[in-house]
C-alpha atoms as a PDB file:
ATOM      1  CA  UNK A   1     -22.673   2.298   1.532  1.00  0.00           C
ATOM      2  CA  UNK A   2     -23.703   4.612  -1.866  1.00  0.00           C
ATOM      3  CA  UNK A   3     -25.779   7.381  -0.196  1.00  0.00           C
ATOM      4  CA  UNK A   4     -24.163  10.345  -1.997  1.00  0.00           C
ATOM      5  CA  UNK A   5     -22.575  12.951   0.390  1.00  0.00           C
ATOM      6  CA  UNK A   6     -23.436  16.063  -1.265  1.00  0.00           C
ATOM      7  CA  UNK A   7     -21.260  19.835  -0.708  1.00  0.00           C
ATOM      8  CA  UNK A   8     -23.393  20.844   2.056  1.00  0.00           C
ATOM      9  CA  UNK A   9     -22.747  17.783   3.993  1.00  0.00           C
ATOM     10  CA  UNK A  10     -19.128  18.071   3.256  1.00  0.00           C
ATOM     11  CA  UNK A  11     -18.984  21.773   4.623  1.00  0.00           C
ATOM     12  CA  UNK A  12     -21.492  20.633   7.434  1.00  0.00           C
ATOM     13  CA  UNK A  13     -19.142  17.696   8.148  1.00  0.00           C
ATOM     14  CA  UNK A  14     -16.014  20.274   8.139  1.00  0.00           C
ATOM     15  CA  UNK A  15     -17.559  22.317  10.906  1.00  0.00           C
ATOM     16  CA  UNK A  16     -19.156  19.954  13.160  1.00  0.00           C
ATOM     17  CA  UNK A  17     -15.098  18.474  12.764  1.00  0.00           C
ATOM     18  CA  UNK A  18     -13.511  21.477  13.971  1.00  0.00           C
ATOM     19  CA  UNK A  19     -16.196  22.235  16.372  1.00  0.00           C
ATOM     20  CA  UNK A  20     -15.692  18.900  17.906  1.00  0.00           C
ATOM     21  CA  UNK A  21     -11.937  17.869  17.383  1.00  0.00           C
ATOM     22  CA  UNK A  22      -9.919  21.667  16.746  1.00  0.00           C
ATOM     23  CA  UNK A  23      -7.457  19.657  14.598  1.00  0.00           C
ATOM     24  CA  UNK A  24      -6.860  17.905  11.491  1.00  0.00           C
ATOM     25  CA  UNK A  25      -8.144  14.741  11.334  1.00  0.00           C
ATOM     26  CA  UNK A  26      -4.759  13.161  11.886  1.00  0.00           C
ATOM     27  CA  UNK A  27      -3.999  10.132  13.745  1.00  0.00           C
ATOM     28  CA  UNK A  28      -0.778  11.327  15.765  1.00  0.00           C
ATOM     29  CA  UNK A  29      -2.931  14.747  16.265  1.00  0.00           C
ATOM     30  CA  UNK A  30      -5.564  13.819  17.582  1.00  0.00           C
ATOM     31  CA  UNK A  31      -4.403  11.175  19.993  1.00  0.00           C
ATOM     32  CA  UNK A  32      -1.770  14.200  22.030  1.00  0.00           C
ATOM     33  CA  UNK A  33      -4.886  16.938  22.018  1.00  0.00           C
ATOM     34  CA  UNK A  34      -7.240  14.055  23.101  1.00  0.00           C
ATOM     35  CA  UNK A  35      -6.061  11.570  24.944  1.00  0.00           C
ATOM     36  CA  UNK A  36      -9.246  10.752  27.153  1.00  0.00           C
ATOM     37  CA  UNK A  37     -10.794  10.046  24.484  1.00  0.00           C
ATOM     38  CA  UNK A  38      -8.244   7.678  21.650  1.00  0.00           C
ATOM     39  CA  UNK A  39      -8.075   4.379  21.808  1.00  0.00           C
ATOM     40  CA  UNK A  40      -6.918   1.469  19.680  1.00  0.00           C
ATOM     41  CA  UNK A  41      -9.061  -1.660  19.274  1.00  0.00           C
ATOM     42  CA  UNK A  42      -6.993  -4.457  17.426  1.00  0.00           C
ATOM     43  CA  UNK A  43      -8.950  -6.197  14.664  1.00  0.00           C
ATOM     44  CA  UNK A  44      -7.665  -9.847  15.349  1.00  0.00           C
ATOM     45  CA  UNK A  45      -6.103 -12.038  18.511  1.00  0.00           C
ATOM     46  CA  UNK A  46      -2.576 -11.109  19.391  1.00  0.00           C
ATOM     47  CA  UNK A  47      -2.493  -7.868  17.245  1.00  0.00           C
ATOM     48  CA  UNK A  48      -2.363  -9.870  13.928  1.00  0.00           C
ATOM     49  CA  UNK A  49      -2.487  -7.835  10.876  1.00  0.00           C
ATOM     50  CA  UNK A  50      -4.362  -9.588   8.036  1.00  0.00           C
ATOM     51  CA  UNK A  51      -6.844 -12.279   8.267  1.00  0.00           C
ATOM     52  CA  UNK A  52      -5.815 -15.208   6.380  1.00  0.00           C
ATOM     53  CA  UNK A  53      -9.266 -17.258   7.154  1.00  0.00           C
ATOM     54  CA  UNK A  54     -13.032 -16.765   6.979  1.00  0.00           C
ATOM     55  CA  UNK A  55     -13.370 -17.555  10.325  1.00  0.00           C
ATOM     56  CA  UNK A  56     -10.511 -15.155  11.253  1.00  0.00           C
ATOM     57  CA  UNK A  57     -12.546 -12.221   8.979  1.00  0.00           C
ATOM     58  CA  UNK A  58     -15.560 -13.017  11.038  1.00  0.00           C
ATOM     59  CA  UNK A  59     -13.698 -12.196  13.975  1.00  0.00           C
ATOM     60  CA  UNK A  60     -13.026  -8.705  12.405  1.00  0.00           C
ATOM     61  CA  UNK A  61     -16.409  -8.332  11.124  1.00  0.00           C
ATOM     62  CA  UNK A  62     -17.596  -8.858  14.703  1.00  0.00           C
ATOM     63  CA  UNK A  63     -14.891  -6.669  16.657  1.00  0.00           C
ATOM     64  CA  UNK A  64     -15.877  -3.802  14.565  1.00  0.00           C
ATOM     65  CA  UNK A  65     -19.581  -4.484  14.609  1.00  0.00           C
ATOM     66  CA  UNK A  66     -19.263  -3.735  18.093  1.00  0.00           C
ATOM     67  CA  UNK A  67     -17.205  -0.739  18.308  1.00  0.00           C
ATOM     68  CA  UNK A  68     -19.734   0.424  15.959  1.00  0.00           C
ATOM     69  CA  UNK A  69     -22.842  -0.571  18.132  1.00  0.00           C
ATOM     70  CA  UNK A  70     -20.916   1.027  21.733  1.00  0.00           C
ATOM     71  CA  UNK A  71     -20.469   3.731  20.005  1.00  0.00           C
ATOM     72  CA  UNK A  72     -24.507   3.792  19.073  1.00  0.00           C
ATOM     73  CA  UNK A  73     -23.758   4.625  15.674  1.00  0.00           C
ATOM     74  CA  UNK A  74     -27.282   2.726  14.745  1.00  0.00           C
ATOM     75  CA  UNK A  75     -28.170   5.844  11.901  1.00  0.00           C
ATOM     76  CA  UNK A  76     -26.267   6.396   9.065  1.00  0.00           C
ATOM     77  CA  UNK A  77     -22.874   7.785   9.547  1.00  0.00           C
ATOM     78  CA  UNK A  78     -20.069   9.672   7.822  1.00  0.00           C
ATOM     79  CA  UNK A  79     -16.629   6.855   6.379  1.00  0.00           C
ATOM     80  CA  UNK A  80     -13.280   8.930   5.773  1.00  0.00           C
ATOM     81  CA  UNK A  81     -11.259   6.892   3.938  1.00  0.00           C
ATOM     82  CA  UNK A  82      -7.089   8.849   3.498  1.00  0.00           C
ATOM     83  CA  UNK A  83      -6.134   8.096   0.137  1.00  0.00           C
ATOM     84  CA  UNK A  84      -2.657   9.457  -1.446  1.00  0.00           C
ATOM     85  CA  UNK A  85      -1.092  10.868  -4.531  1.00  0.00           C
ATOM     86  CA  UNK A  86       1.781   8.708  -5.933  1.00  0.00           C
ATOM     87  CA  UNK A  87       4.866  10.037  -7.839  1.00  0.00           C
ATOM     88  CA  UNK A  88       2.637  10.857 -10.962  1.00  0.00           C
ATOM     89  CA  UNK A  89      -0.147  12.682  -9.406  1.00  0.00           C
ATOM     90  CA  UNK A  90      -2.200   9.811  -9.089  1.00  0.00           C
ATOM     91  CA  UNK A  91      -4.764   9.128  -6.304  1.00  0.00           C
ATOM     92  CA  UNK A  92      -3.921   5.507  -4.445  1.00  0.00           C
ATOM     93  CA  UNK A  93      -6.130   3.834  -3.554  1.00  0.00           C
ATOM     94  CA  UNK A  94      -9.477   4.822  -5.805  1.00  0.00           C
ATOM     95  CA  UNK A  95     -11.333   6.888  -3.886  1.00  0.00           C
ATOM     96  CA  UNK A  96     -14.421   5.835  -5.891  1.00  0.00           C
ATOM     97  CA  UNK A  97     -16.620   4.160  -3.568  1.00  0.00           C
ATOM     98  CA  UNK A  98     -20.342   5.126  -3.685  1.00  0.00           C
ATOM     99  CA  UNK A  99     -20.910   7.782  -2.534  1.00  0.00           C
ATOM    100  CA  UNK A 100     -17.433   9.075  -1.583  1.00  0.00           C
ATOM    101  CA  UNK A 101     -16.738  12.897  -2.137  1.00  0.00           C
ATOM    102  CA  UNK A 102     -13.561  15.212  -1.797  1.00  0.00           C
ATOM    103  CA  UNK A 103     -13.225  16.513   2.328  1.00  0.00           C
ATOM    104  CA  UNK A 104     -10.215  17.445   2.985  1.00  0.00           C
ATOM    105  CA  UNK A 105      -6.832  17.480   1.760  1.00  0.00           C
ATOM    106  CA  UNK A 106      -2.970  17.057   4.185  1.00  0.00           C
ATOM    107  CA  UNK A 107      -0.109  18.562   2.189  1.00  0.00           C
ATOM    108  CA  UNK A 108       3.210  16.933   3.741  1.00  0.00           C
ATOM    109  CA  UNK A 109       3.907  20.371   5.203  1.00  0.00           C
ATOM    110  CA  UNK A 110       0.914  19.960   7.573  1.00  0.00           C
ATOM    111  CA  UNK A 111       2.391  18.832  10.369  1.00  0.00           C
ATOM    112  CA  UNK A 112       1.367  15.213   8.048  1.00  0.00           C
ATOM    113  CA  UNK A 113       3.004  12.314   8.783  1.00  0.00           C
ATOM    114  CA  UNK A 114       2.912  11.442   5.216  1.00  0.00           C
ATOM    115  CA  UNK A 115       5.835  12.284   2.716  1.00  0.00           C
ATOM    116  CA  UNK A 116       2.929  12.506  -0.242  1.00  0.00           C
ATOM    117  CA  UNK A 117      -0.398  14.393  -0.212  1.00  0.00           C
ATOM    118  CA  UNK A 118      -2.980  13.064   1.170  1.00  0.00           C
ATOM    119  CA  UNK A 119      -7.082  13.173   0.426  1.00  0.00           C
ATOM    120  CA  UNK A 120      -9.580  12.596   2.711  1.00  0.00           C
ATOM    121  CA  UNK A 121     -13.136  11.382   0.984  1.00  0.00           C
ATOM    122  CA  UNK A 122     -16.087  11.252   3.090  1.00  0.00           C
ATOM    123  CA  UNK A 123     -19.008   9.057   2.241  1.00  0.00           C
ATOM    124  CA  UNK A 124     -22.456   7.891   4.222  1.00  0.00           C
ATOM    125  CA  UNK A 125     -22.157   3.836   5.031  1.00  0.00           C
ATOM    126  CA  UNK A 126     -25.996   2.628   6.808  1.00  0.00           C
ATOM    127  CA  UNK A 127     -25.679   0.757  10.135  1.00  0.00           C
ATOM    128  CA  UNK A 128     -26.657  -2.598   8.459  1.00  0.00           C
ATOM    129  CA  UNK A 129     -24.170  -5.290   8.221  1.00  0.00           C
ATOM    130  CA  UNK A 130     -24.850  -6.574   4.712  1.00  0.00           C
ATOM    131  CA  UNK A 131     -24.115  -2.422   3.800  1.00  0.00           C
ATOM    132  CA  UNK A 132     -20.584  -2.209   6.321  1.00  0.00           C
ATOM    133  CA  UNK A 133     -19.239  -5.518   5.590  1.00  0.00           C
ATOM    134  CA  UNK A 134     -17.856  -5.257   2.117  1.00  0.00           C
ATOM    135  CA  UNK A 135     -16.332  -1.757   3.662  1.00  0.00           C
ATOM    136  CA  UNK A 136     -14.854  -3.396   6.334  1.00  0.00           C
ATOM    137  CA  UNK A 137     -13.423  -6.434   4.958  1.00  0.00           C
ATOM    138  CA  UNK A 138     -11.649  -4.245   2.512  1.00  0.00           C
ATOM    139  CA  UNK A 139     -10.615  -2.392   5.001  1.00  0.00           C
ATOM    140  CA  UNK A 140      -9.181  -5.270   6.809  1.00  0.00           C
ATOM    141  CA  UNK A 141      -7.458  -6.225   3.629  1.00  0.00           C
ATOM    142  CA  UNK A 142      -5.627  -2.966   3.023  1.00  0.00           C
ATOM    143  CA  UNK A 143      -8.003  -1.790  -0.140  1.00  0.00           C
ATOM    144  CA  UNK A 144     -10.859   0.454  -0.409  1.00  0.00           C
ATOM    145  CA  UNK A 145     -14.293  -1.288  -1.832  1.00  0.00           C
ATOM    146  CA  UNK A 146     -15.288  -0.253  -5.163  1.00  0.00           C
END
């Protein structure tokens, strides 16, 4: 991660969204308007949440790697990470990883399944496992990588 998305990639990011998708990039929407094309991959054996070993974070590092590599993403490619205002205004989690800027935000009115406001953040991660792994592993840990 840390390549800096700049505004034109976040407007050029926008459109080739819409383009593509015609929705929010909501979970619940996009799986009714594109069925064909959701699925879920589980991270661990058995649908287990959280790894509670190194070899069990292995296992997630290695499930994704191959999503990732099926899905050819071997250039660098756009990480939205949903973070959300608490009761004082606050973002939760901090949206600060390198690199990260301001896409998109889901009031609760949206058609959101959240009951707080939401902000997406888009940032550039490079297909190199040394680069995704910290991402990941936070991600598999519930936190976003500073």
């Amino acid at each position: 991660m840390g390549m800096i998305v700049t505004d034109d990639e976040v407007e050029s990011l926008t459109t080739a969204w819409r383009t593509r998708w015609g929705s929010s990039p909501i979970a619940h929407q996009l799986r009714g308007r594109h069925t064909d094309r959701c699925v879920r991959f589980d991270s661990l054996p058995e649908s287990k949440r959280y790894a509670d070993t190194e070899d069990e974070y292995e296992i997630i590092l290695d499930r994704h790697h191959r999503v990732l590599a099926e899905l050819q993403a071997e250039e660098d490619f756009y990480v939205i990470a949903v973070c959300f205002k608490d009761e004082e205004g606050r973002i939760s989690p901090d949206p600060r990883h390198p690199g990260a800027a301001p896409w998109l935000a889901i009031e609760p009115g949206d058609d959101s399944p959240y009951d707080v406001a939401a902000r997406l953040y888009a940032s550039m991660a490079s297909f190199v496992r040394q680069a995704l792994d910290p991402l990941l592993r936070g991600v598999a840990d519930g936190r976003s990588p500073t």
